[in-house]
PDB file of N, CA and C in Angstrom:
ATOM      1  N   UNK A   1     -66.379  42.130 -40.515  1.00  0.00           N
ATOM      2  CA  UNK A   1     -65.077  42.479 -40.023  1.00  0.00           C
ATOM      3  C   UNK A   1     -65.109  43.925 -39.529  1.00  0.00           C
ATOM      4  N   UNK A   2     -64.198  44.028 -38.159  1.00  0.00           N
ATOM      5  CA  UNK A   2     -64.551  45.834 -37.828  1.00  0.00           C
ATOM      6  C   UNK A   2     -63.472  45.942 -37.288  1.00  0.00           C
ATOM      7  N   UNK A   3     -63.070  46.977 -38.028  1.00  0.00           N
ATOM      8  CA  UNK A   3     -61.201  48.046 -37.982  1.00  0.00           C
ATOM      9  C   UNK A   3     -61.255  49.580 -36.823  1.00  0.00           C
ATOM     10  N   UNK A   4     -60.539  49.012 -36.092  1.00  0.00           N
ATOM     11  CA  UNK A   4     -61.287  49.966 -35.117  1.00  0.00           C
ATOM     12  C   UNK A   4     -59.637  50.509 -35.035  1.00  0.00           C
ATOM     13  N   UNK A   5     -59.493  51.717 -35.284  1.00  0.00           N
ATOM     14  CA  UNK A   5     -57.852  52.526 -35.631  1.00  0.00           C
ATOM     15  C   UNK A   5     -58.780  54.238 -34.417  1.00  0.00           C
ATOM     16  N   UNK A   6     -57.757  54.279 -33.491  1.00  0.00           N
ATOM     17  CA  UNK A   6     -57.637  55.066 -32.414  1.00  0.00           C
ATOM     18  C   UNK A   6     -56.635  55.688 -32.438  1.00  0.00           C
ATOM     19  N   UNK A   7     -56.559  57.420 -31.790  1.00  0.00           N
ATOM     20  CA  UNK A   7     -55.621  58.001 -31.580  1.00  0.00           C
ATOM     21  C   UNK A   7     -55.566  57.681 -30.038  1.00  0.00           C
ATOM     22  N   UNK A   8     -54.850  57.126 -29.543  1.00  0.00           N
ATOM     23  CA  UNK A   8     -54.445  56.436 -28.387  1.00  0.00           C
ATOM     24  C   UNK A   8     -53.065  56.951 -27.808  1.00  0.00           C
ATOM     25  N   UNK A   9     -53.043  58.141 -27.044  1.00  0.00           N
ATOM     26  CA  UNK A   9     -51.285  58.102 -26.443  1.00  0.00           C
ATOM     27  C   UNK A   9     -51.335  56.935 -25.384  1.00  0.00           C
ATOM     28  N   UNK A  10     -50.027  56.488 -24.793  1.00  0.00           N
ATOM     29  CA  UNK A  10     -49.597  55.709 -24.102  1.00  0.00           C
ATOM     30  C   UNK A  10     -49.056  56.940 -22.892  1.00  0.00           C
ATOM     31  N   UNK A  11     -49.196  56.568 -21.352  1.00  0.00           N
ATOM     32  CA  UNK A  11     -48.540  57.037 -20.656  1.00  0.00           C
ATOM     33  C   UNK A  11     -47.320  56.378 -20.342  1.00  0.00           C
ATOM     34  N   UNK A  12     -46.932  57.093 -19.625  1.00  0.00           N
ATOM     35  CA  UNK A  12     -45.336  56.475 -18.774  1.00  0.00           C
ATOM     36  C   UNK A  12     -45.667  55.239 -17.481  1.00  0.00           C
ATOM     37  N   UNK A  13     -45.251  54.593 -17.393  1.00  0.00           N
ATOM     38  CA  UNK A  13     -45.599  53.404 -16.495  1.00  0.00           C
ATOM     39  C   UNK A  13     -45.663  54.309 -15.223  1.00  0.00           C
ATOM     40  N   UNK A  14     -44.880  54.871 -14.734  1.00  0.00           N
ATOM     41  CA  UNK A  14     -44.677  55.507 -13.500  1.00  0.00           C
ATOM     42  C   UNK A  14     -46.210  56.277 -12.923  1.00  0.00           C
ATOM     43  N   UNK A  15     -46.533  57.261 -14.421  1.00  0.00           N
ATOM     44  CA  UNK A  15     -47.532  57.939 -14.322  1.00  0.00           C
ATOM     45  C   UNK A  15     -49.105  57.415 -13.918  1.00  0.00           C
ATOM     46  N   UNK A  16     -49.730  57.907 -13.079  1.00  0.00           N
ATOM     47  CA  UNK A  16     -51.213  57.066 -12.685  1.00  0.00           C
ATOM     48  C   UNK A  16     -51.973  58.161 -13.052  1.00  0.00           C
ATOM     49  N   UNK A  17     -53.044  57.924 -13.064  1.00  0.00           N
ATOM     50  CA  UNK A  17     -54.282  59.306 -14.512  1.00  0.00           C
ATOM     51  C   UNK A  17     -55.434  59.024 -12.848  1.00  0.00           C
ATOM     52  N   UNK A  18     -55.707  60.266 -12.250  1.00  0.00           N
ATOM     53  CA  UNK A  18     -56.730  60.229 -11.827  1.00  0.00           C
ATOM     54  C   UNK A  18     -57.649  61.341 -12.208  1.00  0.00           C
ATOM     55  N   UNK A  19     -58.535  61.512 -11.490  1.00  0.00           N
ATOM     56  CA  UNK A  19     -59.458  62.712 -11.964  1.00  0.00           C
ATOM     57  C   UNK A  19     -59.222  64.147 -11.302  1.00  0.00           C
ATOM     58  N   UNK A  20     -58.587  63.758 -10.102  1.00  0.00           N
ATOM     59  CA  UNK A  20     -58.332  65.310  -9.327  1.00  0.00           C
ATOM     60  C   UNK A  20     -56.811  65.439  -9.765  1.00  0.00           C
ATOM     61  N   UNK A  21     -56.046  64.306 -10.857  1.00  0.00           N
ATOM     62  CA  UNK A  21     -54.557  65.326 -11.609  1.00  0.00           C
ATOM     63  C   UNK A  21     -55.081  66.747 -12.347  1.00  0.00           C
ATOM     64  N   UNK A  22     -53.825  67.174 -11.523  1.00  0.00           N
ATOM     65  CA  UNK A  22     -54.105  68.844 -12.542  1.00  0.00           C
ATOM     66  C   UNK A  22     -53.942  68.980 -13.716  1.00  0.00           C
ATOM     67  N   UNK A  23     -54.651  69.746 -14.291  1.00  0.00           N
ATOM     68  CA  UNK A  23     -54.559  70.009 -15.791  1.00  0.00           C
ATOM     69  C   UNK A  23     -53.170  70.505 -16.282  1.00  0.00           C
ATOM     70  N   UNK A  24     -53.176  69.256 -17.487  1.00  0.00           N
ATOM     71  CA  UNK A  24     -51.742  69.674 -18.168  1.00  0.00           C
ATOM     72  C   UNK A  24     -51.512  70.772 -19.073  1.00  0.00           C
ATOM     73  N   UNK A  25     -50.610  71.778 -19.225  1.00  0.00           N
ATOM     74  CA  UNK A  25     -50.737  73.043 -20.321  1.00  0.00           C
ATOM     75  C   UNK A  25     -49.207  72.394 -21.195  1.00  0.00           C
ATOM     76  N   UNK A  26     -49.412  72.642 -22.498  1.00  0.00           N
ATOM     77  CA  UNK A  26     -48.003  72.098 -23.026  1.00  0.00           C
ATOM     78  C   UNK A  26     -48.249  73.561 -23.723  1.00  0.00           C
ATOM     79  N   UNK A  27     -46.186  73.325 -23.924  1.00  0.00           N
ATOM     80  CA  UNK A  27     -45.391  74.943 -24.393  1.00  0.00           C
ATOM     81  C   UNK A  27     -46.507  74.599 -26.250  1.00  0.00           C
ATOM     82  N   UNK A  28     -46.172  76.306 -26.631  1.00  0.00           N
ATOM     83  CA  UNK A  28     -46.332  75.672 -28.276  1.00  0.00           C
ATOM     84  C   UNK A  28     -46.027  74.874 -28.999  1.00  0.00           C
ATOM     85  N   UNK A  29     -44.224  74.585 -28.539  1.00  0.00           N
ATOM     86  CA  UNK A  29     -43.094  73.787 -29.093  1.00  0.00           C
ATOM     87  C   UNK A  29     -43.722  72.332 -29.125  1.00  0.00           C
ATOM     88  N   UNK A  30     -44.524  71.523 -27.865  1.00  0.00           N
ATOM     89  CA  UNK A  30     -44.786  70.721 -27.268  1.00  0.00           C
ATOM     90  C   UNK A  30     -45.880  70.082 -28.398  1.00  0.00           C
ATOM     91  N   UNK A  31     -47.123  71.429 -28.302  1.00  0.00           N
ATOM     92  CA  UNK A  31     -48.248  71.481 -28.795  1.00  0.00           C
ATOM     93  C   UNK A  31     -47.724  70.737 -30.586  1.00  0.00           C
ATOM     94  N   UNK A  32     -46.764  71.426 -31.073  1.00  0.00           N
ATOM     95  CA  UNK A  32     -46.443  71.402 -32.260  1.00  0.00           C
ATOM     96  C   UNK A  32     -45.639  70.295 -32.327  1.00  0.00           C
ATOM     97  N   UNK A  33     -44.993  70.123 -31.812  1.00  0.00           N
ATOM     98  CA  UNK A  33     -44.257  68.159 -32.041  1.00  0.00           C
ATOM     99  C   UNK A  33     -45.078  66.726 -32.475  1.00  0.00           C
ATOM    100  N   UNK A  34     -46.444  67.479 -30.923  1.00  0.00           N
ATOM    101  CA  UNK A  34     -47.480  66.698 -31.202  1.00  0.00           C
ATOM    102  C   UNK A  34     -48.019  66.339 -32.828  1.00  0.00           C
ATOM    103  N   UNK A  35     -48.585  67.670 -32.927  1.00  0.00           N
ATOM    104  CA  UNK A  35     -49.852  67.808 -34.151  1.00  0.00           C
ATOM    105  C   UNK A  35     -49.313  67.212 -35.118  1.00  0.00           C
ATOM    106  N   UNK A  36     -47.370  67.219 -35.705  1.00  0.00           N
ATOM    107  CA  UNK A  36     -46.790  66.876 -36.352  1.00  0.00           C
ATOM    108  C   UNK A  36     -46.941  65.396 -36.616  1.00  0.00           C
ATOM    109  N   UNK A  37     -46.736  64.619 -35.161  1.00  0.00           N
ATOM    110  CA  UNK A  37     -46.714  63.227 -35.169  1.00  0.00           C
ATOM    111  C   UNK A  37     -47.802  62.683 -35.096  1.00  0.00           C
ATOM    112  N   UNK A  38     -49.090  63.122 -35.024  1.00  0.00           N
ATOM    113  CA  UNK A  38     -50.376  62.857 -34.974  1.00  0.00           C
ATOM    114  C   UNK A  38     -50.672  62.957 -36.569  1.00  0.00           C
ATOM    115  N   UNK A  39     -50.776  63.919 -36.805  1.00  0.00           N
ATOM    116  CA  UNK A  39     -50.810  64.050 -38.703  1.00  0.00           C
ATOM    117  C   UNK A  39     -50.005  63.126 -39.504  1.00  0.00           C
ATOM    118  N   UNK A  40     -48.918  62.806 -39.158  1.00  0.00           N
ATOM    119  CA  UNK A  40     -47.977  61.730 -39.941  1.00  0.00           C
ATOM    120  C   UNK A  40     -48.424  60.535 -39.218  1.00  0.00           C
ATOM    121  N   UNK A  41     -49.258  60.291 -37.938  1.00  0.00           N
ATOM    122  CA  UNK A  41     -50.067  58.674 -37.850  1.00  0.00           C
ATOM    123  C   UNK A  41     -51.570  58.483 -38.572  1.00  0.00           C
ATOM    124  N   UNK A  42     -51.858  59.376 -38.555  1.00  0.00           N
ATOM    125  CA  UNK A  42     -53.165  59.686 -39.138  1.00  0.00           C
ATOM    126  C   UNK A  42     -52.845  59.458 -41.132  1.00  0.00           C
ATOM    127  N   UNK A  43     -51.745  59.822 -41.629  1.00  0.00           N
ATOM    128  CA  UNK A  43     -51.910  60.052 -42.612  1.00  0.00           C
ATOM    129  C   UNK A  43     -51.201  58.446 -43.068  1.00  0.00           C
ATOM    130  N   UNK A  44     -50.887  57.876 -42.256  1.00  0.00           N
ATOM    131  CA  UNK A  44     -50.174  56.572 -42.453  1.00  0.00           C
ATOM    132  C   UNK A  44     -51.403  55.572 -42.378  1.00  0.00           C
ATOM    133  N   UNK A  45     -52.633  55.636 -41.709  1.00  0.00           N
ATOM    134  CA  UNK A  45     -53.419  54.970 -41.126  1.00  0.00           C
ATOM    135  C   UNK A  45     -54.648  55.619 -42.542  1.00  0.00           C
ATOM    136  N   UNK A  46     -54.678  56.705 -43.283  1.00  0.00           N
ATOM    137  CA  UNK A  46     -55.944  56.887 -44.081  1.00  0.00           C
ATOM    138  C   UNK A  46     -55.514  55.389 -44.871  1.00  0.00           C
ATOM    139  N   UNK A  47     -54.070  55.756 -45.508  1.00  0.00           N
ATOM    140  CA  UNK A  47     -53.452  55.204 -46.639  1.00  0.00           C
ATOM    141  C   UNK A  47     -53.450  53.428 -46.839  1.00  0.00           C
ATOM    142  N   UNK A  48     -53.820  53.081 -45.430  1.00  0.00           N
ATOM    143  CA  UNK A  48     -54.210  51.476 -44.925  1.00  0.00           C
ATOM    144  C   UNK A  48     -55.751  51.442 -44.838  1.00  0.00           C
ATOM    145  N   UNK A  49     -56.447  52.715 -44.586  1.00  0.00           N
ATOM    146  CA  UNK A  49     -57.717  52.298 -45.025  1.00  0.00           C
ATOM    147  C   UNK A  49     -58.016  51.857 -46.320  1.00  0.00           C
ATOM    148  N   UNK A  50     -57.407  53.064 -47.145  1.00  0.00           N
ATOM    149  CA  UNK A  50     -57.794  53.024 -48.524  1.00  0.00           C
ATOM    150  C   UNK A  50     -57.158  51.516 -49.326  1.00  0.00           C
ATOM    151  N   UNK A  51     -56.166  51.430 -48.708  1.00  0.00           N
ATOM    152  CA  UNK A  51     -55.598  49.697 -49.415  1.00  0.00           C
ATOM    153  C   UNK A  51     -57.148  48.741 -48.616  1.00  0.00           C
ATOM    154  N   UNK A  52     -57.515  48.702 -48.205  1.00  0.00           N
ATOM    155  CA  UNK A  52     -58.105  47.906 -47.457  1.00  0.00           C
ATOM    156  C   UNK A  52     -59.744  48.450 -48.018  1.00  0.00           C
ATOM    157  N   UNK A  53     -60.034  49.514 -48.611  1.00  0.00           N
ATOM    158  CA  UNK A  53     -61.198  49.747 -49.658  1.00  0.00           C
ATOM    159  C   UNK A  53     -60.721  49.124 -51.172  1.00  0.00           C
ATOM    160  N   UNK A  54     -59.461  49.642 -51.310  1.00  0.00           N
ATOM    161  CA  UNK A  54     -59.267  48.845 -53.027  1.00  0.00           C
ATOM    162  C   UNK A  54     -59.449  47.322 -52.838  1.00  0.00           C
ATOM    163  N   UNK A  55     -58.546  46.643 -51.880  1.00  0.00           N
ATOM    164  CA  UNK A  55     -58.631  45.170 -51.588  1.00  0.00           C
ATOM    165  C   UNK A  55     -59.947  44.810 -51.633  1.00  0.00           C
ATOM    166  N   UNK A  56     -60.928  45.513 -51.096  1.00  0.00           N
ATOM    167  CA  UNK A  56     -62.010  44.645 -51.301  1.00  0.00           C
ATOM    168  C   UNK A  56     -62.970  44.709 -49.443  1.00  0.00           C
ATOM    169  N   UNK A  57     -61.775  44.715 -48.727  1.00  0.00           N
ATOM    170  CA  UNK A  57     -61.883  44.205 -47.259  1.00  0.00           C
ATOM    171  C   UNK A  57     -63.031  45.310 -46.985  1.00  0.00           C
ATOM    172  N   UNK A  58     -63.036  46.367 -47.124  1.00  0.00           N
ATOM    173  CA  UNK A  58     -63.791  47.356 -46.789  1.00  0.00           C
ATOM    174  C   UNK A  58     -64.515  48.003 -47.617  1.00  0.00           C
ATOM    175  N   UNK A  59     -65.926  48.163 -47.329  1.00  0.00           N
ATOM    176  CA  UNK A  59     -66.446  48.732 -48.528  1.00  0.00           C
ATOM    177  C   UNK A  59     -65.960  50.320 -48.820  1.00  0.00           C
ATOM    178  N   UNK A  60     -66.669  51.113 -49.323  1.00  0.00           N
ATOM    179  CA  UNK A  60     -66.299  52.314 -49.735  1.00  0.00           C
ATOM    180  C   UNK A  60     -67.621  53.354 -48.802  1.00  0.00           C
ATOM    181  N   UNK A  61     -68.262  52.609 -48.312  1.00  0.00           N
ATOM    182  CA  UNK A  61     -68.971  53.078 -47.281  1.00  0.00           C
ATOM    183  C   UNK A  61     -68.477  53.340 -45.618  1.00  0.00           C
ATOM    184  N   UNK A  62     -68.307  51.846 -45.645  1.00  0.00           N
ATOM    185  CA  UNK A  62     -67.679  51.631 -44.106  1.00  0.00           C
ATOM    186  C   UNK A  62     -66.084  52.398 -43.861  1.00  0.00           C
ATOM    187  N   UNK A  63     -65.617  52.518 -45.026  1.00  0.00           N
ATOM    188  CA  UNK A  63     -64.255  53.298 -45.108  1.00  0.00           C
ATOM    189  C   UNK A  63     -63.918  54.657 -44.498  1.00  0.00           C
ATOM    190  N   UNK A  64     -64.939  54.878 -45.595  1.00  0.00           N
ATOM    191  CA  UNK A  64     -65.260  56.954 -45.299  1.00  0.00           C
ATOM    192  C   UNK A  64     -65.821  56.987 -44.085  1.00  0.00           C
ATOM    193  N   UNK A  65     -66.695  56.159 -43.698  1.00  0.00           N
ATOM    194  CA  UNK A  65     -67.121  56.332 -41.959  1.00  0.00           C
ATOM    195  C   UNK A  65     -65.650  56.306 -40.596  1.00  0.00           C
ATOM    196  N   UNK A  66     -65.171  55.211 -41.319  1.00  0.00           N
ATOM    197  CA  UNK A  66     -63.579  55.170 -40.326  1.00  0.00           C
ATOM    198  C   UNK A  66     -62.785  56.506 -40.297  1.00  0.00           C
ATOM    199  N   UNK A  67     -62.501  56.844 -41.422  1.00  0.00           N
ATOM    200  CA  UNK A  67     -61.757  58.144 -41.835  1.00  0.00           C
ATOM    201  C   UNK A  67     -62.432  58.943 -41.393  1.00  0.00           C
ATOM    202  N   UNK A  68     -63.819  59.444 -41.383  1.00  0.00           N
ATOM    203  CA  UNK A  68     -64.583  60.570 -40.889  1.00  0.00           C
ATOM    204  C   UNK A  68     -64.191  60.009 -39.430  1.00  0.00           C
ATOM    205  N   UNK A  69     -64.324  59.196 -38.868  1.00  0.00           N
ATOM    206  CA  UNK A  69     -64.467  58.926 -37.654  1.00  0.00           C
ATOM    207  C   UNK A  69     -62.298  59.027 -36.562  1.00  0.00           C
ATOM    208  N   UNK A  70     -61.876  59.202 -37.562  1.00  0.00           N
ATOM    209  CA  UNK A  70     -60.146  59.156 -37.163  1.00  0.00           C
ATOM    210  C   UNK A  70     -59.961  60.837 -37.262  1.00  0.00           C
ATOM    211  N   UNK A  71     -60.622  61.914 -38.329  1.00  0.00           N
ATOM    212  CA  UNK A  71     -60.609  62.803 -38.310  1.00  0.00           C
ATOM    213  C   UNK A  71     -61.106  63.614 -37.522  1.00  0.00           C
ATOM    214  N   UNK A  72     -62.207  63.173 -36.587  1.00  0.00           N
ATOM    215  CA  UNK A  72     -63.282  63.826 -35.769  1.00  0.00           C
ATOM    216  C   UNK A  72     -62.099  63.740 -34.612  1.00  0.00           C
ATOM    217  N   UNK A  73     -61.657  62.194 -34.361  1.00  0.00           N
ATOM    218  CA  UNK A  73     -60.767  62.373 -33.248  1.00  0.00           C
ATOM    219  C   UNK A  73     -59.231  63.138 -33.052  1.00  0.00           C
ATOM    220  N   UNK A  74     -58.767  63.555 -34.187  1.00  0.00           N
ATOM    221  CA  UNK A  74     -57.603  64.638 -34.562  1.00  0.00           C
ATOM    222  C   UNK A  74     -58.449  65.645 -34.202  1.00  0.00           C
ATOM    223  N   UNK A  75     -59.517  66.319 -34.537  1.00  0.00           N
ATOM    224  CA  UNK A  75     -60.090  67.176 -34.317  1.00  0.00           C
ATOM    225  C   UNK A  75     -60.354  67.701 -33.157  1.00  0.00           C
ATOM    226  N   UNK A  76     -60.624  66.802 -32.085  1.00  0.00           N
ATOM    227  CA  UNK A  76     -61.268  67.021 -30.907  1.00  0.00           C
ATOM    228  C   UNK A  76     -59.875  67.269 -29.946  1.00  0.00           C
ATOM    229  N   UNK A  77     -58.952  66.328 -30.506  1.00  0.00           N
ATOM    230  CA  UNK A  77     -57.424  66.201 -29.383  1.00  0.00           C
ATOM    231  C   UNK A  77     -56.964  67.842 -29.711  1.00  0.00           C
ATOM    232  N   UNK A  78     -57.283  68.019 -30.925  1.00  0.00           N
ATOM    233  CA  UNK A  78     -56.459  69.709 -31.413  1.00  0.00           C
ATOM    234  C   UNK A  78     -57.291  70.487 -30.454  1.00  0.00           C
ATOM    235  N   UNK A  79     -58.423  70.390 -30.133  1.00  0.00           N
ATOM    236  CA  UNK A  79     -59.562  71.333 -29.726  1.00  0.00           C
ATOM    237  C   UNK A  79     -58.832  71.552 -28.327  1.00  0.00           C
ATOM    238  N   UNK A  80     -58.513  70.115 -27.653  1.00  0.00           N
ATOM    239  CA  UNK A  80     -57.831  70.211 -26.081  1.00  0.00           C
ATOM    240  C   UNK A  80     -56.300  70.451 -26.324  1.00  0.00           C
ATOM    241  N   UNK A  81     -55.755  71.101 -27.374  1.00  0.00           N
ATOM    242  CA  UNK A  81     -54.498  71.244 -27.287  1.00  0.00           C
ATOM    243  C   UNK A  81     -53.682  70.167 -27.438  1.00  0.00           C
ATOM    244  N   UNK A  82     -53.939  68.880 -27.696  1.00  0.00           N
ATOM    245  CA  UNK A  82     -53.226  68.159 -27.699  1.00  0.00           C
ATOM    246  C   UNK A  82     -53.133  67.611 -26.204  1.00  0.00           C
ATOM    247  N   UNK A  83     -53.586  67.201 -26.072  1.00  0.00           N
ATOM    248  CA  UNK A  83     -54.321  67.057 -24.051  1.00  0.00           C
ATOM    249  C   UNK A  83     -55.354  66.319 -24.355  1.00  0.00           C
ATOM    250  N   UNK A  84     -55.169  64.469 -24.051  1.00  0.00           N
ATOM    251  CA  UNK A  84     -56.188  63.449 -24.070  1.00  0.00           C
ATOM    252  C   UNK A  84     -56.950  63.794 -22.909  1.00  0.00           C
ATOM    253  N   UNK A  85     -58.598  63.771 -23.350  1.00  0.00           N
ATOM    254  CA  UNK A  85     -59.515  63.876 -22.033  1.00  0.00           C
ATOM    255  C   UNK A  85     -58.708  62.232 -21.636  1.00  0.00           C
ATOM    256  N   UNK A  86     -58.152  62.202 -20.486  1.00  0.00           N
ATOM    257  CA  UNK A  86     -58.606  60.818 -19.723  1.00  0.00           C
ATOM    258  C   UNK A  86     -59.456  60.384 -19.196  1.00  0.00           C
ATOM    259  N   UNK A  87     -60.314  61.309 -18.803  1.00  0.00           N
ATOM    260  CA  UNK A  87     -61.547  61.433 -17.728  1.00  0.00           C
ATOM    261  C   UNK A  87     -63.163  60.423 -18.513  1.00  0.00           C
ATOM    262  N   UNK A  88     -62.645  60.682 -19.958  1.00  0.00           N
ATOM    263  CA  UNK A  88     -63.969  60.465 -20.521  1.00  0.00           C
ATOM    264  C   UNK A  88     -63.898  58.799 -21.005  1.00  0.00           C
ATOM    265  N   UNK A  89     -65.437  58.413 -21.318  1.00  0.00           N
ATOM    266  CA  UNK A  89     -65.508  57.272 -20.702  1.00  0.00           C
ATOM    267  C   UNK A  89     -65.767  56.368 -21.623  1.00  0.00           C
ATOM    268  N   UNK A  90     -64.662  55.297 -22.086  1.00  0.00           N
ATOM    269  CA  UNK A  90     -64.980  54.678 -23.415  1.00  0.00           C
ATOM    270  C   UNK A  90     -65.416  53.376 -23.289  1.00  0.00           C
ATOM    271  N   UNK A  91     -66.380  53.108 -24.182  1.00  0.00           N
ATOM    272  CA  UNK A  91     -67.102  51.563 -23.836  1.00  0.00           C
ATOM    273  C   UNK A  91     -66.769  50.999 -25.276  1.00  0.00           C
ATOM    274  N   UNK A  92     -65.969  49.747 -24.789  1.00  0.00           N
ATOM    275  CA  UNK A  92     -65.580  48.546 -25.956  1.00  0.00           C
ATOM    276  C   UNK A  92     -66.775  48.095 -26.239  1.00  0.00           C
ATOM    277  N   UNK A  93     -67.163  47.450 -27.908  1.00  0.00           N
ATOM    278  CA  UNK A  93     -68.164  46.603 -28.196  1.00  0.00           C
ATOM    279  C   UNK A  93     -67.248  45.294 -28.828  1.00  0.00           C
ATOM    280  N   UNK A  94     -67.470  44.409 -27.735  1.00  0.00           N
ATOM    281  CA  UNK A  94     -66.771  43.271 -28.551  1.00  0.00           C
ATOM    282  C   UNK A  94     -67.727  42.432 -28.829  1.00  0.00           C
ATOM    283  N   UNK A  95     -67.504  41.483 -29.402  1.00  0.00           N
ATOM    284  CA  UNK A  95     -68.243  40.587 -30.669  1.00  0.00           C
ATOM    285  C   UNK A  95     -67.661  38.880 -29.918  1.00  0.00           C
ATOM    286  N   UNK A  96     -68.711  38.354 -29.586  1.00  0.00           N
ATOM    287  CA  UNK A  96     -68.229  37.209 -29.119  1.00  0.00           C
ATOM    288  C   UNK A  96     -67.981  36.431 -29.952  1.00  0.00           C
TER     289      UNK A  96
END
């Protein structure tokens, strides 16, 4: 079984993401709304790992790898300010 939990914003339907859009700068205020609501999804999402290590579903290996792996990505979004690279290039592994 594989739990694949992403910090994922959603754009606005209107909005189209190319590569020559200009770079976005958000106020502090902006910056800080973010980090807020990112930390309170993040901290909602450890707390479903860890039910899902007691349950059984997940080992206590594969767990801490998810969590290391949800933290790296808080990490990296803080690094860009809270500013998703769109540019960068993600490859699904699905499981037939």
């Amino acid at each position: 079984m594989v739990f694949s939990f992403s910090i994922n914003p959603v754009l606005a339907e209107t909005q189209t993401v190319t590569k020559d859009q200009p770079k976005v700068e958000l106020t502090d205020e902006q910056k800080e709304e973010l980090k807020e609501l990112y930390e309170e999804m993040l901290e909602s999402k450890k707390e479903i790992i860890k039910k899902y290590i007691e349950f059984g579903v997940l080992t206590e290996e594969k767990g801490s790898k998810i969590l290391e792996k949800m933290e790296s990505r808080l990490k990296e979004l803080e690094e860009n300010n809270y500013v998703p690279n769109w540019d960068k290039h993600h490859h699904h592994h699905h499981k037939d």
